[in-house]
PDB file of N, CA and C in Angstrom:
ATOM      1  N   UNK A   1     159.871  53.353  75.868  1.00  0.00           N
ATOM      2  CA  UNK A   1     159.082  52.538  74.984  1.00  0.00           C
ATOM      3  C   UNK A   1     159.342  52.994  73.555  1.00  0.00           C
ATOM      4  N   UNK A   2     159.986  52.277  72.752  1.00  0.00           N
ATOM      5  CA  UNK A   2     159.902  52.172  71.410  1.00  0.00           C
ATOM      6  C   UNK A   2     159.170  52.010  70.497  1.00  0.00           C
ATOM      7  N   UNK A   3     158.354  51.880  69.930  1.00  0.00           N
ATOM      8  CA  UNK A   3     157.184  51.572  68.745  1.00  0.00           C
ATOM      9  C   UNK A   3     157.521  52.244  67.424  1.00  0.00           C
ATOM     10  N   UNK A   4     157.547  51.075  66.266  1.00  0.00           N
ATOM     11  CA  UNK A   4     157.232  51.367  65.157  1.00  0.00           C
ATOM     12  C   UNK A   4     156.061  51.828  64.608  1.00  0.00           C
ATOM     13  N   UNK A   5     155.776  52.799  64.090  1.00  0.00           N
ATOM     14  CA  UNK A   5     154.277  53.009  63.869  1.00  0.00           C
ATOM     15  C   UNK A   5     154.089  53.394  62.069  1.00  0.00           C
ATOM     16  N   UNK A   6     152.946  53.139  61.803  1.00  0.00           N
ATOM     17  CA  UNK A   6     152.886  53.127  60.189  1.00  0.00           C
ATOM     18  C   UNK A   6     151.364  53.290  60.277  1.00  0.00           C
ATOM     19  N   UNK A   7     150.515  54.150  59.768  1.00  0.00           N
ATOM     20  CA  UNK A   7     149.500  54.643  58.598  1.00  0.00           C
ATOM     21  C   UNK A   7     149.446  54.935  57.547  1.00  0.00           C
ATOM     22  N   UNK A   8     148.635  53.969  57.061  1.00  0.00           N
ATOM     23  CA  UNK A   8     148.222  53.924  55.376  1.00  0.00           C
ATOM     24  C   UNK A   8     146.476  54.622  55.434  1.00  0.00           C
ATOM     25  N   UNK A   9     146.139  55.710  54.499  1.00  0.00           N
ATOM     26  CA  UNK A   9     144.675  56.159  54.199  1.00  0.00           C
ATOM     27  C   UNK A   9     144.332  56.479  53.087  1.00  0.00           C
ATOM     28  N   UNK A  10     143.862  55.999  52.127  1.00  0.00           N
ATOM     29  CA  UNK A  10     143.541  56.089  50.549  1.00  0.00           C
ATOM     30  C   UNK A  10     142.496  57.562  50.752  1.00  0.00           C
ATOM     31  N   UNK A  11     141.193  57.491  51.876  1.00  0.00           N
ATOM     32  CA  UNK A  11     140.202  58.313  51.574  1.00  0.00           C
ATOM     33  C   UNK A  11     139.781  58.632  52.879  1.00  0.00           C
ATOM     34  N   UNK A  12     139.245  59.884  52.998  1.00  0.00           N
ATOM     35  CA  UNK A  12     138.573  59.854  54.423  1.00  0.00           C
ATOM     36  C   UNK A  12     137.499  58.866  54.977  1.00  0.00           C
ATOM     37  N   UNK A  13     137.814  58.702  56.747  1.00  0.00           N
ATOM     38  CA  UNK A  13     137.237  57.480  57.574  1.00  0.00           C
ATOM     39  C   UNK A  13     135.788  57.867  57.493  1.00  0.00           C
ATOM     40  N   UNK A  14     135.140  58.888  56.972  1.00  0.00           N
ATOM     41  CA  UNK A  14     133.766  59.274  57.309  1.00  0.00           C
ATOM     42  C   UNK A  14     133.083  57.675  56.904  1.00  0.00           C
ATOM     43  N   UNK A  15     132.157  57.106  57.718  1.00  0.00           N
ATOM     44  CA  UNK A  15     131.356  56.090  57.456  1.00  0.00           C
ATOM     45  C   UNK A  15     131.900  55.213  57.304  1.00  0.00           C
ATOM     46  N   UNK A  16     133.520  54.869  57.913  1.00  0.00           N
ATOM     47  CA  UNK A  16     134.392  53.863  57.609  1.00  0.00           C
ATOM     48  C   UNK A  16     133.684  52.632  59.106  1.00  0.00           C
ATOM     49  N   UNK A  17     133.962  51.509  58.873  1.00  0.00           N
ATOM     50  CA  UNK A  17     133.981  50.275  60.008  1.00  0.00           C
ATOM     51  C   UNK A  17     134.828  50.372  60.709  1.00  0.00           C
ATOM     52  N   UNK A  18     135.659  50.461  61.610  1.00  0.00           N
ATOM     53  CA  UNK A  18     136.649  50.134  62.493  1.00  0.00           C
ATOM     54  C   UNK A  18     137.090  49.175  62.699  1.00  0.00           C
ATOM     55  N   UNK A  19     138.152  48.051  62.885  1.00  0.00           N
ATOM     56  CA  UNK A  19     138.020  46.888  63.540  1.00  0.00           C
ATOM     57  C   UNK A  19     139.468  47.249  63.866  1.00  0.00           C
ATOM     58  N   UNK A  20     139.398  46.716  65.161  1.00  0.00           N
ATOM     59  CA  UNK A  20     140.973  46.662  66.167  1.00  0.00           C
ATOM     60  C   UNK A  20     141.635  45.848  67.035  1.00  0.00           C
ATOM     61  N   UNK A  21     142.529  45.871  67.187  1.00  0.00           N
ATOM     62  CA  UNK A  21     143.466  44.694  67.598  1.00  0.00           C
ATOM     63  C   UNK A  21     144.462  44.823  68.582  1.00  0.00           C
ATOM     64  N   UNK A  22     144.662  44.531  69.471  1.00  0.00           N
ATOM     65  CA  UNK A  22     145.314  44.440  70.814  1.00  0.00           C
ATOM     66  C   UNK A  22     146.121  43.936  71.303  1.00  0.00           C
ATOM     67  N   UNK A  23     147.679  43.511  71.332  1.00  0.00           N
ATOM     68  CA  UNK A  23     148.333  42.634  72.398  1.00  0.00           C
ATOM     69  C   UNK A  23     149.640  43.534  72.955  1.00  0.00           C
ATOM     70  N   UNK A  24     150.250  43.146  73.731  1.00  0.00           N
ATOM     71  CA  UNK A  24     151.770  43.142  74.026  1.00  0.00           C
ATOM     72  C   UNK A  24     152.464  44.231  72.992  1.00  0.00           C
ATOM     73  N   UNK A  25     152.503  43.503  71.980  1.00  0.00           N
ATOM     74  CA  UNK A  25     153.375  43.875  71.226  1.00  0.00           C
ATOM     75  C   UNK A  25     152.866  44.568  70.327  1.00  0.00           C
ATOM     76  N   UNK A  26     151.444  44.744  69.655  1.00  0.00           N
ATOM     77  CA  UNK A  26     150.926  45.599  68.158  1.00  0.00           C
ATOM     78  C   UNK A  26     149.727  45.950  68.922  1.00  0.00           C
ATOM     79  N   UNK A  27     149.501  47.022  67.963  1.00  0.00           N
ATOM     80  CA  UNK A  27     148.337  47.607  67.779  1.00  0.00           C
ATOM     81  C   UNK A  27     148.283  48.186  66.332  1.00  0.00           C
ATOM     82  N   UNK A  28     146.942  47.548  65.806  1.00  0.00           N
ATOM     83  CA  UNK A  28     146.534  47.772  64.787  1.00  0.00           C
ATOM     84  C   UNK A  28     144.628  48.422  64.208  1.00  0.00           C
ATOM     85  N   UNK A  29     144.899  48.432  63.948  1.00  0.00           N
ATOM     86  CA  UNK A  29     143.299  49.157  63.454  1.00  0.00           C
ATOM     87  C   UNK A  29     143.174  48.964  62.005  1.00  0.00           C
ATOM     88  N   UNK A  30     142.372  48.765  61.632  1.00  0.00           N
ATOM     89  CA  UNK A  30     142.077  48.240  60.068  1.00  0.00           C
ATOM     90  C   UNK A  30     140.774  49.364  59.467  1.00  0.00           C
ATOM     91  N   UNK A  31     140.384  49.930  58.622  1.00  0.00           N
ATOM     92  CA  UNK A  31     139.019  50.841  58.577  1.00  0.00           C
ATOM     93  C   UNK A  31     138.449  50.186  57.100  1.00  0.00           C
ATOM     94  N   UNK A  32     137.134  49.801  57.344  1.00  0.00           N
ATOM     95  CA  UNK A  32     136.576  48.978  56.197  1.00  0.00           C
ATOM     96  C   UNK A  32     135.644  49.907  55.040  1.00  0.00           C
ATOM     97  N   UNK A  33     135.074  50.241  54.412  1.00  0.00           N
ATOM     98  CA  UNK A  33     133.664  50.723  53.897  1.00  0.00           C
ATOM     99  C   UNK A  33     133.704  50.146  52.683  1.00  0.00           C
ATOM    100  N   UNK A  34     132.223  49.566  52.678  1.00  0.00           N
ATOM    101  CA  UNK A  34     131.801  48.898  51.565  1.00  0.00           C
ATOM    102  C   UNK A  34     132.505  47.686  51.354  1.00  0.00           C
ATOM    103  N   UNK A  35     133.350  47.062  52.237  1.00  0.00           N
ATOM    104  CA  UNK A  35     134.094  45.686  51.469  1.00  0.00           C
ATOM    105  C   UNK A  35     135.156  46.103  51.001  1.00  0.00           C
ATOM    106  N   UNK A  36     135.507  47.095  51.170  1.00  0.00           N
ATOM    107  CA  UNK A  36     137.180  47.542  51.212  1.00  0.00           C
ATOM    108  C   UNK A  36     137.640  47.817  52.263  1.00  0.00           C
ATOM    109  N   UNK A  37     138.923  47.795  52.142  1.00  0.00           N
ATOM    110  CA  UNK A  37     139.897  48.283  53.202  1.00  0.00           C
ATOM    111  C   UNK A  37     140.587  49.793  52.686  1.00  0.00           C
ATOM    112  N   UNK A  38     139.926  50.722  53.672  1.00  0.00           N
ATOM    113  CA  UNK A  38     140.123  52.460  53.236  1.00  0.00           C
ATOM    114  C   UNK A  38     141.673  52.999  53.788  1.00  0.00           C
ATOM    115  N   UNK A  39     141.632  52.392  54.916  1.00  0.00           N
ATOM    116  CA  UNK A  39     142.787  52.767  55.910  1.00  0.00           C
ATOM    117  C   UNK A  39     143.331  52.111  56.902  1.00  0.00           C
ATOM    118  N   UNK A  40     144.394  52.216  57.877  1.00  0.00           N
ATOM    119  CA  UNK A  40     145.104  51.970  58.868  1.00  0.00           C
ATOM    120  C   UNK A  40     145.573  52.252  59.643  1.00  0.00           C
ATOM    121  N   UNK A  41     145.999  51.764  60.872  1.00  0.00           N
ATOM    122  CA  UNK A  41     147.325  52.134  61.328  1.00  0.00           C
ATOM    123  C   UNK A  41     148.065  51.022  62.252  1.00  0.00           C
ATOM    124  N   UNK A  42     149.009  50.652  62.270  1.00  0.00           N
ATOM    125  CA  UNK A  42     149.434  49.886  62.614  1.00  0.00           C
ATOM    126  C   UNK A  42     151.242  50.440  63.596  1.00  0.00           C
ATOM    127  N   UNK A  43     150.593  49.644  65.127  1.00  0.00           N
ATOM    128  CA  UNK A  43     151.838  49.928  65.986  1.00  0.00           C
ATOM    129  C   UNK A  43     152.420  48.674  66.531  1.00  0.00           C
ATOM    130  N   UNK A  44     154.087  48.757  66.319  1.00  0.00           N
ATOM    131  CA  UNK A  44     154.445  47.653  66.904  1.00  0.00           C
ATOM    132  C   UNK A  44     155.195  46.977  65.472  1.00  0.00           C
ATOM    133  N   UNK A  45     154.428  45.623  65.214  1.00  0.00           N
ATOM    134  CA  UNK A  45     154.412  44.933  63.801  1.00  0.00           C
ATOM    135  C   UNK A  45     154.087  45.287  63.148  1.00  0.00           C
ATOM    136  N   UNK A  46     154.930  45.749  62.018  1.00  0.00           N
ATOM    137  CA  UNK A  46     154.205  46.427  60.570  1.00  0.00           C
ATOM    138  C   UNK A  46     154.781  45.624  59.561  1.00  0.00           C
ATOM    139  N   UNK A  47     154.811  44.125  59.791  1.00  0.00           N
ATOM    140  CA  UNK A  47     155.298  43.731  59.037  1.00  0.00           C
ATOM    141  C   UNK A  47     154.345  43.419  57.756  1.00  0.00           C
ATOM    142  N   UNK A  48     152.872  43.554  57.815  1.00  0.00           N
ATOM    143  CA  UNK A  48     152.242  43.522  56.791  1.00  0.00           C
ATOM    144  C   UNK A  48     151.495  44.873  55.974  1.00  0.00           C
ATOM    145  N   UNK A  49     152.846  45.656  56.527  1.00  0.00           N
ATOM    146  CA  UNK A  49     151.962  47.018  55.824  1.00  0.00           C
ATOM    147  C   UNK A  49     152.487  47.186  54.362  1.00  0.00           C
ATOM    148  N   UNK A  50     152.827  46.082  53.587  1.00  0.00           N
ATOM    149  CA  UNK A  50     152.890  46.343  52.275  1.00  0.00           C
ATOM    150  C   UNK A  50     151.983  45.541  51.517  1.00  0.00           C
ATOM    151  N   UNK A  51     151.587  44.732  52.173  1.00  0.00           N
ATOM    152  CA  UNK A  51     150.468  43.969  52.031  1.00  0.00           C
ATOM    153  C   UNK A  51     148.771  44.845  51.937  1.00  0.00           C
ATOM    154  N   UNK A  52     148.945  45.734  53.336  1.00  0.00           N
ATOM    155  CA  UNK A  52     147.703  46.437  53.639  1.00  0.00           C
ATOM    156  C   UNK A  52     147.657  47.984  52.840  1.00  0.00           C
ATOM    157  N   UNK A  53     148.604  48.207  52.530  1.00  0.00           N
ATOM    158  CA  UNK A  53     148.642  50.033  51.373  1.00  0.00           C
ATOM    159  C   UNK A  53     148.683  49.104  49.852  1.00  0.00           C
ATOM    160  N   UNK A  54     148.768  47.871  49.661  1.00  0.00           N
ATOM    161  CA  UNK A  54     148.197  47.305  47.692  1.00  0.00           C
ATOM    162  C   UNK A  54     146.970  47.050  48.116  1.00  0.00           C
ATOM    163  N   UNK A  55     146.554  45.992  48.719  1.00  0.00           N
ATOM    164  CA  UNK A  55     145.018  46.152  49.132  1.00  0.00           C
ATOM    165  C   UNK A  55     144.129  47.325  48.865  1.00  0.00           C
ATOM    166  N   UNK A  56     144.949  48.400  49.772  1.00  0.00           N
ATOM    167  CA  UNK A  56     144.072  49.750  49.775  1.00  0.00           C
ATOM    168  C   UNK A  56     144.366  49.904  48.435  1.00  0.00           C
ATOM    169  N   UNK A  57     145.170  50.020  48.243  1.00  0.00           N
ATOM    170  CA  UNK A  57     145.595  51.007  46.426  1.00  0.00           C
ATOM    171  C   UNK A  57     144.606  50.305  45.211  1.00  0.00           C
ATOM    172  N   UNK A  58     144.883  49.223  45.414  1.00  0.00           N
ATOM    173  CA  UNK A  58     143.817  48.599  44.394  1.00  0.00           C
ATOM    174  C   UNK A  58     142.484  48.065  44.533  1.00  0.00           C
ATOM    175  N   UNK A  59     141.988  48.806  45.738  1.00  0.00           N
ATOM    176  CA  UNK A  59     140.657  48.183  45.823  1.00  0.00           C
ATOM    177  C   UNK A  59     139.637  47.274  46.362  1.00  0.00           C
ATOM    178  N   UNK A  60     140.833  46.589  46.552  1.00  0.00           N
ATOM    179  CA  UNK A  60     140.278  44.917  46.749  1.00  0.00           C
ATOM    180  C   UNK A  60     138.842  44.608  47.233  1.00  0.00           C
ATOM    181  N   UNK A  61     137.949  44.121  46.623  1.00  0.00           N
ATOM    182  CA  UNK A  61     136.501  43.542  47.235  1.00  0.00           C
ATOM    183  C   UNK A  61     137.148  42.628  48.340  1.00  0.00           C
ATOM    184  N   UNK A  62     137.335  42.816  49.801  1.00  0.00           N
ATOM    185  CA  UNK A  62     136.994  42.177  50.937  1.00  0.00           C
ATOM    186  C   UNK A  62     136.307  41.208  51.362  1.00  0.00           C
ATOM    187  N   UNK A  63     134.945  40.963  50.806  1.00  0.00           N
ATOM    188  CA  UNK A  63     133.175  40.344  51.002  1.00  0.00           C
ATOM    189  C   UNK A  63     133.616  39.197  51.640  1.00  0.00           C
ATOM    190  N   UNK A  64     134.235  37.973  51.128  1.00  0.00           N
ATOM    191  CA  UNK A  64     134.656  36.838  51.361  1.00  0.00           C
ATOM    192  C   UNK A  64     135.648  36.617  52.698  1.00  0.00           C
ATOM    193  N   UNK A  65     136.569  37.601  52.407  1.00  0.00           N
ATOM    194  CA  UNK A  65     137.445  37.673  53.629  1.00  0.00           C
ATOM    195  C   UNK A  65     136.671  38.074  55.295  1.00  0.00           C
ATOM    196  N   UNK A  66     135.729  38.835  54.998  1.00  0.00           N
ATOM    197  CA  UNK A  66     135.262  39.789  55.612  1.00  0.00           C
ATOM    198  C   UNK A  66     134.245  38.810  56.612  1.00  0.00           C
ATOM    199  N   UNK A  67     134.141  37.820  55.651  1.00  0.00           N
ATOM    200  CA  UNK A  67     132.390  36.643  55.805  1.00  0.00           C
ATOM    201  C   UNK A  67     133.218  35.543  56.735  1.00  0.00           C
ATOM    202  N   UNK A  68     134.440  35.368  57.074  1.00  0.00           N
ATOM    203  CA  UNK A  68     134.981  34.138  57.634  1.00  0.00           C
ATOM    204  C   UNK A  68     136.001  34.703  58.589  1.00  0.00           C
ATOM    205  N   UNK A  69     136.326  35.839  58.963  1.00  0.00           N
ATOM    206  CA  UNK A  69     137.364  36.265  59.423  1.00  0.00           C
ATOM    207  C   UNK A  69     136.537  36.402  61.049  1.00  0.00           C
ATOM    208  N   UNK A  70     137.523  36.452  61.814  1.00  0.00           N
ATOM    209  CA  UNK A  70     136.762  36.518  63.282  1.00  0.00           C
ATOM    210  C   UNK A  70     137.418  37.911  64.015  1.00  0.00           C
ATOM    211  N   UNK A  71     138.235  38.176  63.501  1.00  0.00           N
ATOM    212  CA  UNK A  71     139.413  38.721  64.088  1.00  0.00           C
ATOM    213  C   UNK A  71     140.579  39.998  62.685  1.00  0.00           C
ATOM    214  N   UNK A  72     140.839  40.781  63.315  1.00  0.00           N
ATOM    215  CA  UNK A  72     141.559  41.376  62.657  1.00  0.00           C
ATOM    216  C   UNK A  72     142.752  40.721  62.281  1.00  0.00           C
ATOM    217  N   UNK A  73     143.110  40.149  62.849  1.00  0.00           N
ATOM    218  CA  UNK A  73     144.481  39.106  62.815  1.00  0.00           C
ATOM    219  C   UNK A  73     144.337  38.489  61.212  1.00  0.00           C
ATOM    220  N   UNK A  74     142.546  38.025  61.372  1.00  0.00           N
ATOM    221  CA  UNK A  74     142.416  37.089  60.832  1.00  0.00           C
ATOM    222  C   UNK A  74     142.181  37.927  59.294  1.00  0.00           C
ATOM    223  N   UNK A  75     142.194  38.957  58.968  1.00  0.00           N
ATOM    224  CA  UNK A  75     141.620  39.813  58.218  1.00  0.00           C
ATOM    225  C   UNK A  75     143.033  40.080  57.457  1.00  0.00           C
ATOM    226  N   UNK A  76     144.335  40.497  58.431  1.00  0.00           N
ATOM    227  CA  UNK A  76     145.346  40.475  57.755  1.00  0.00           C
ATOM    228  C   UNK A  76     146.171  39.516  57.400  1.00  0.00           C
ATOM    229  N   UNK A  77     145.749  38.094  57.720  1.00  0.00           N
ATOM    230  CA  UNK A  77     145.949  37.068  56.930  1.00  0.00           C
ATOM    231  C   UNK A  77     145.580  36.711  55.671  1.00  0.00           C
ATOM    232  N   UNK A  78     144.557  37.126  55.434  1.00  0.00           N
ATOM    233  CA  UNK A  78     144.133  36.489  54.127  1.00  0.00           C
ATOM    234  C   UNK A  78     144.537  37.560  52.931  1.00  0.00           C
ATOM    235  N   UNK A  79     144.764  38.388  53.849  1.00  0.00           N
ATOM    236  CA  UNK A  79     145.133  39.637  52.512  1.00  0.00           C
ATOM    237  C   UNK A  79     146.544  39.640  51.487  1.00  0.00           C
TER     238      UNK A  79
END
């Protein structure tokens, strides 16, 4: 078994959200606090991990994304 694997973490997970994601092919984990996105890790598809370490780097208020998203999938879509 092969896997690409990639973690991104701006700050420690203490009091972070979790949300995670499951198939075949990826595994991902997303870590939230406060309406940001703190950290990651992502196995399998990392094709949006340059997407998910500017997010982290700059901050991003989440709130909106966060309010319509169902799904982690759906979380790294809008980002």
């Amino acid at each position: 078994m092969n896997h690409t694997i990639h973690t991104i973490f701006r700050v420690k997970l203490s009091n972070a959200t979790p949300y995670g994601y499951r198939d075949s092919n990826a595994y991902y984990k997303l870590f939230m606090k406060d309406s940001r996105l703190i950290g990651a890790i992502l196995i399998g598809d990392i094709s949006k991990s340059t997407k998910i370490k500017r997010t982290i780097e700059i901050g991003e208020d989440l709130s909106r994304v966060l309010d319509y998203a169902v799904n982690v999938k759906d979380i790294m879509e809008k980002l």
